[in-house]
N, C-alpha and C. Protein backbone atom coordinates (compact mmCIF):
# COMPACT_ATOMS: atom_id res chain seq x y z
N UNK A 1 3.09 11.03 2.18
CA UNK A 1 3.13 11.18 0.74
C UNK A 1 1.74 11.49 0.22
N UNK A 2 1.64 12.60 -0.63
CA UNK A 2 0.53 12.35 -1.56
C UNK A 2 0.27 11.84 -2.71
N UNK A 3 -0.64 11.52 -3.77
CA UNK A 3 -0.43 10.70 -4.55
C UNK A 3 -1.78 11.77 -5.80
N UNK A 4 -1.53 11.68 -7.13
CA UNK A 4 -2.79 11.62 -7.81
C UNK A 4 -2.88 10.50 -8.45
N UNK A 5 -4.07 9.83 -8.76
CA UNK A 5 -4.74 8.77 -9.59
C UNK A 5 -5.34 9.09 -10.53
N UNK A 6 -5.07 8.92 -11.72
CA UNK A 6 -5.91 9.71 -13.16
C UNK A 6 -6.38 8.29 -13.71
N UNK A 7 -7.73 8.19 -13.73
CA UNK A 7 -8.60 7.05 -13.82
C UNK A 7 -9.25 7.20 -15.65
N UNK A 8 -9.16 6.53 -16.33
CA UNK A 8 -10.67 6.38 -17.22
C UNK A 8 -11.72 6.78 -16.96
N UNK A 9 -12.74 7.65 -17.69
CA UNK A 9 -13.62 7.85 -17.62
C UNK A 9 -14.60 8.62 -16.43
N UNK A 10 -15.78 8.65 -16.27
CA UNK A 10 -16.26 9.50 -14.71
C UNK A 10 -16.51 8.74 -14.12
N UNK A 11 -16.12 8.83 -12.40
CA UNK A 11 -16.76 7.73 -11.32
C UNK A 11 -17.79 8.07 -10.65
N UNK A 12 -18.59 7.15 -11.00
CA UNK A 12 -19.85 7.40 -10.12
C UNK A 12 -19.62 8.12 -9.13
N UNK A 13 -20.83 8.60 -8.03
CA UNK A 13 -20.71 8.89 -6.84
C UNK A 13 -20.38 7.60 -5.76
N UNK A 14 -21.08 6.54 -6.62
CA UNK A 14 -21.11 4.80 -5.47
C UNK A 14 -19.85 4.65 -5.74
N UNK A 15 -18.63 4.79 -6.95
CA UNK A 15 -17.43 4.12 -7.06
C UNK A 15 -16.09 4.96 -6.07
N UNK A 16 -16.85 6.88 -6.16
CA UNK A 16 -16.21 7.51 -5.71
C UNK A 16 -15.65 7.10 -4.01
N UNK A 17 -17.27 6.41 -3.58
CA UNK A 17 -17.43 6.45 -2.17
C UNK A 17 -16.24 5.05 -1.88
N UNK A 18 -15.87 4.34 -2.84
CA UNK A 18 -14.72 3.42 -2.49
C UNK A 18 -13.89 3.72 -2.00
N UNK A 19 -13.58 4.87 -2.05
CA UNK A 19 -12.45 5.38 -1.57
C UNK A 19 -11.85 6.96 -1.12
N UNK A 20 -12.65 6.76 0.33
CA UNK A 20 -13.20 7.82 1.00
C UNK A 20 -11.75 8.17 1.11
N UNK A 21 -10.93 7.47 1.58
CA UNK A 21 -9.77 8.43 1.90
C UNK A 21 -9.11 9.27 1.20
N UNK A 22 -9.75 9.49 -0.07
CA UNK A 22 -9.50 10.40 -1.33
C UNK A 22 -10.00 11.35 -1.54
N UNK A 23 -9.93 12.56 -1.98
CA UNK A 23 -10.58 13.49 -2.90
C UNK A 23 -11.12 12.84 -3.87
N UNK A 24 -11.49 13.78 -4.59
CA UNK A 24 -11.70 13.54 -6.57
C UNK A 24 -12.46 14.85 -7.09
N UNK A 25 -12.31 15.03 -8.79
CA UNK A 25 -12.12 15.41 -9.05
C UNK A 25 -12.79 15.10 -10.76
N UNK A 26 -13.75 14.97 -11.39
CA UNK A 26 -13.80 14.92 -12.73
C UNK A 26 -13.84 15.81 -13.80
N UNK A 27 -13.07 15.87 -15.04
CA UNK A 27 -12.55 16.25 -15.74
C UNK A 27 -12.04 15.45 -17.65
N UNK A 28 -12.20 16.48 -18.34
CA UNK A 28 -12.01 15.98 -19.84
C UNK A 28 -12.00 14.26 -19.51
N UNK A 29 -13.02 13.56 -19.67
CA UNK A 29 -13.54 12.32 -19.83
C UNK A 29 -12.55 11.60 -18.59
N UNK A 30 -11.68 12.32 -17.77
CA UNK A 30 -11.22 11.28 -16.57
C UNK A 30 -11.82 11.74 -15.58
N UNK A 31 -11.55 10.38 -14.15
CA UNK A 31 -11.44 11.28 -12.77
C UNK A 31 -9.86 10.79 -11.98
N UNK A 32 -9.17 12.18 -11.32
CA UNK A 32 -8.34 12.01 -10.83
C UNK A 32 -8.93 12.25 -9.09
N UNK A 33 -8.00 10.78 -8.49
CA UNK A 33 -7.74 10.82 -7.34
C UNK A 33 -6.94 11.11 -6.67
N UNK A 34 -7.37 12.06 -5.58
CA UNK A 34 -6.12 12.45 -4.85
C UNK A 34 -5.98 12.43 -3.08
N UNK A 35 -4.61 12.47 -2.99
CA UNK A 35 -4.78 12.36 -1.31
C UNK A 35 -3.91 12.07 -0.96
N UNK A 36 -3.36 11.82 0.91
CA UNK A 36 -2.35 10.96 1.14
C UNK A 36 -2.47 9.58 1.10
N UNK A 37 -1.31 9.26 0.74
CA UNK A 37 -1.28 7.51 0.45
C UNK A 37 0.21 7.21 1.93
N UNK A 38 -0.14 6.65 3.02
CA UNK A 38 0.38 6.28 3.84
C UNK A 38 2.08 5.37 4.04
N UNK A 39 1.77 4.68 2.89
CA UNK A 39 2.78 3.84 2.73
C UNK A 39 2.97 3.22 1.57
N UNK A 40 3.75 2.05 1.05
CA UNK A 40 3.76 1.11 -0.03
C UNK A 40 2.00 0.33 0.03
N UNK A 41 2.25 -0.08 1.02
CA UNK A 41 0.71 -1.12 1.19
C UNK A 41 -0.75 -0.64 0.83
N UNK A 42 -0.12 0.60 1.19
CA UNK A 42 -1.56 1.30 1.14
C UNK A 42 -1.75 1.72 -0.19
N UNK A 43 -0.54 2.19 -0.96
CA UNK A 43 -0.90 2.59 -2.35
C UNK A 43 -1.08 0.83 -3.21
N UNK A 44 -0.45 -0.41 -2.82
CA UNK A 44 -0.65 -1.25 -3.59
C UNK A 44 -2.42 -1.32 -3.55
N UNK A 45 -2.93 -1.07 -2.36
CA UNK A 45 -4.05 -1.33 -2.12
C UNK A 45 -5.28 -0.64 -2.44
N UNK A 46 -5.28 0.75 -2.96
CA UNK A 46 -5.98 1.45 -3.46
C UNK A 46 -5.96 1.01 -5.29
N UNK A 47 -4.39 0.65 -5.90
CA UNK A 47 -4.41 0.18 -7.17
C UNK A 47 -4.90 -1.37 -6.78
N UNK A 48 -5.12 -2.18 -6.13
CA UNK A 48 -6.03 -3.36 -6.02
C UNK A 48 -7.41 -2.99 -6.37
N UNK A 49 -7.99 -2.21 -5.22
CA UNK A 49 -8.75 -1.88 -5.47
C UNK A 49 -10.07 -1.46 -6.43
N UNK A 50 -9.11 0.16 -7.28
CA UNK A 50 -9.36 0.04 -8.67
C UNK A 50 -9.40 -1.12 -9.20
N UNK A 51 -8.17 -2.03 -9.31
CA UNK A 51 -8.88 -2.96 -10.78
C UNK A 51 -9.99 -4.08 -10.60
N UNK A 52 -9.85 -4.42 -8.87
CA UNK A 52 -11.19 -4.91 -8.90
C UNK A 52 -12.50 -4.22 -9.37
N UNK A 53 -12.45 -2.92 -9.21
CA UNK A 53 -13.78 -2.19 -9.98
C UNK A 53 -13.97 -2.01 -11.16
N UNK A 54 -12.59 -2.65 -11.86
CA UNK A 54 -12.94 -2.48 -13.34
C UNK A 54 -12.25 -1.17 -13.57
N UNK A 55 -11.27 -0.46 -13.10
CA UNK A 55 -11.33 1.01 -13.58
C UNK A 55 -9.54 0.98 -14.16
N UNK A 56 -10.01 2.08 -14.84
CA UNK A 56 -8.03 1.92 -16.12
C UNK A 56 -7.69 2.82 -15.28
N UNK A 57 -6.03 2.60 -14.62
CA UNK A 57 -5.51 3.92 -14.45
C UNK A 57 -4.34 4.44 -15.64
N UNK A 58 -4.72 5.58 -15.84
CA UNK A 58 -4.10 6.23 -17.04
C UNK A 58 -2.38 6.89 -16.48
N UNK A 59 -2.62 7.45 -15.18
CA UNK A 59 -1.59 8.26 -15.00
C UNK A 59 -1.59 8.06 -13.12
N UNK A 60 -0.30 7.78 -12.62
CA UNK A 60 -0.27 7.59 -11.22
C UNK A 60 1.14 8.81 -10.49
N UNK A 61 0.77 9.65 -9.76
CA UNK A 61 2.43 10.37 -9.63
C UNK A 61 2.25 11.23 -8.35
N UNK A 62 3.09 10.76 -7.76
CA UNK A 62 3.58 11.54 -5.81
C UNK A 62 3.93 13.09 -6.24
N UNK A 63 2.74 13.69 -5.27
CA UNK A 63 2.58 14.82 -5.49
C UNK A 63 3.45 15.64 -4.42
N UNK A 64 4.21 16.69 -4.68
CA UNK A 64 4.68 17.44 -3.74
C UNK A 64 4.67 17.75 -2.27
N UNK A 65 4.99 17.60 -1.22
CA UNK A 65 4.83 17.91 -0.10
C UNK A 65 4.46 19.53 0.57
């Protein structure tokens, strides 16, 4: 599965590096993340993630194969 993550605001380069297994992407005051997301666990775990860093997600949606 792939996934995008449309975040609040711009992520650093240090916040980007959280989460290498991603692309990204910044844009009109967001950054979207993108990539494959492996399973359930793995996507709970990337949205863990984020909110431990403090970051809003605005928009979350499985991208086409």
């Amino acid at each position: 599965m792939r996934y995008e993550i449309r975040v609040q605001g711009h992520m650093s380069e240090t916040l980007t590096k959280a989460f290498p297994e991603l692309g990204h992407v910044v844009m009109s005051g967001q950054t979207v993340l993108f990539g494959p997301v492996t399973d359930d666990a793995h996507l709970f775990g990337l949205l863990a993630r984020l909110r431990s860093l403090g970051l809003r997600v605005l928009e979350m949606r499985q991208l086409p194969e």
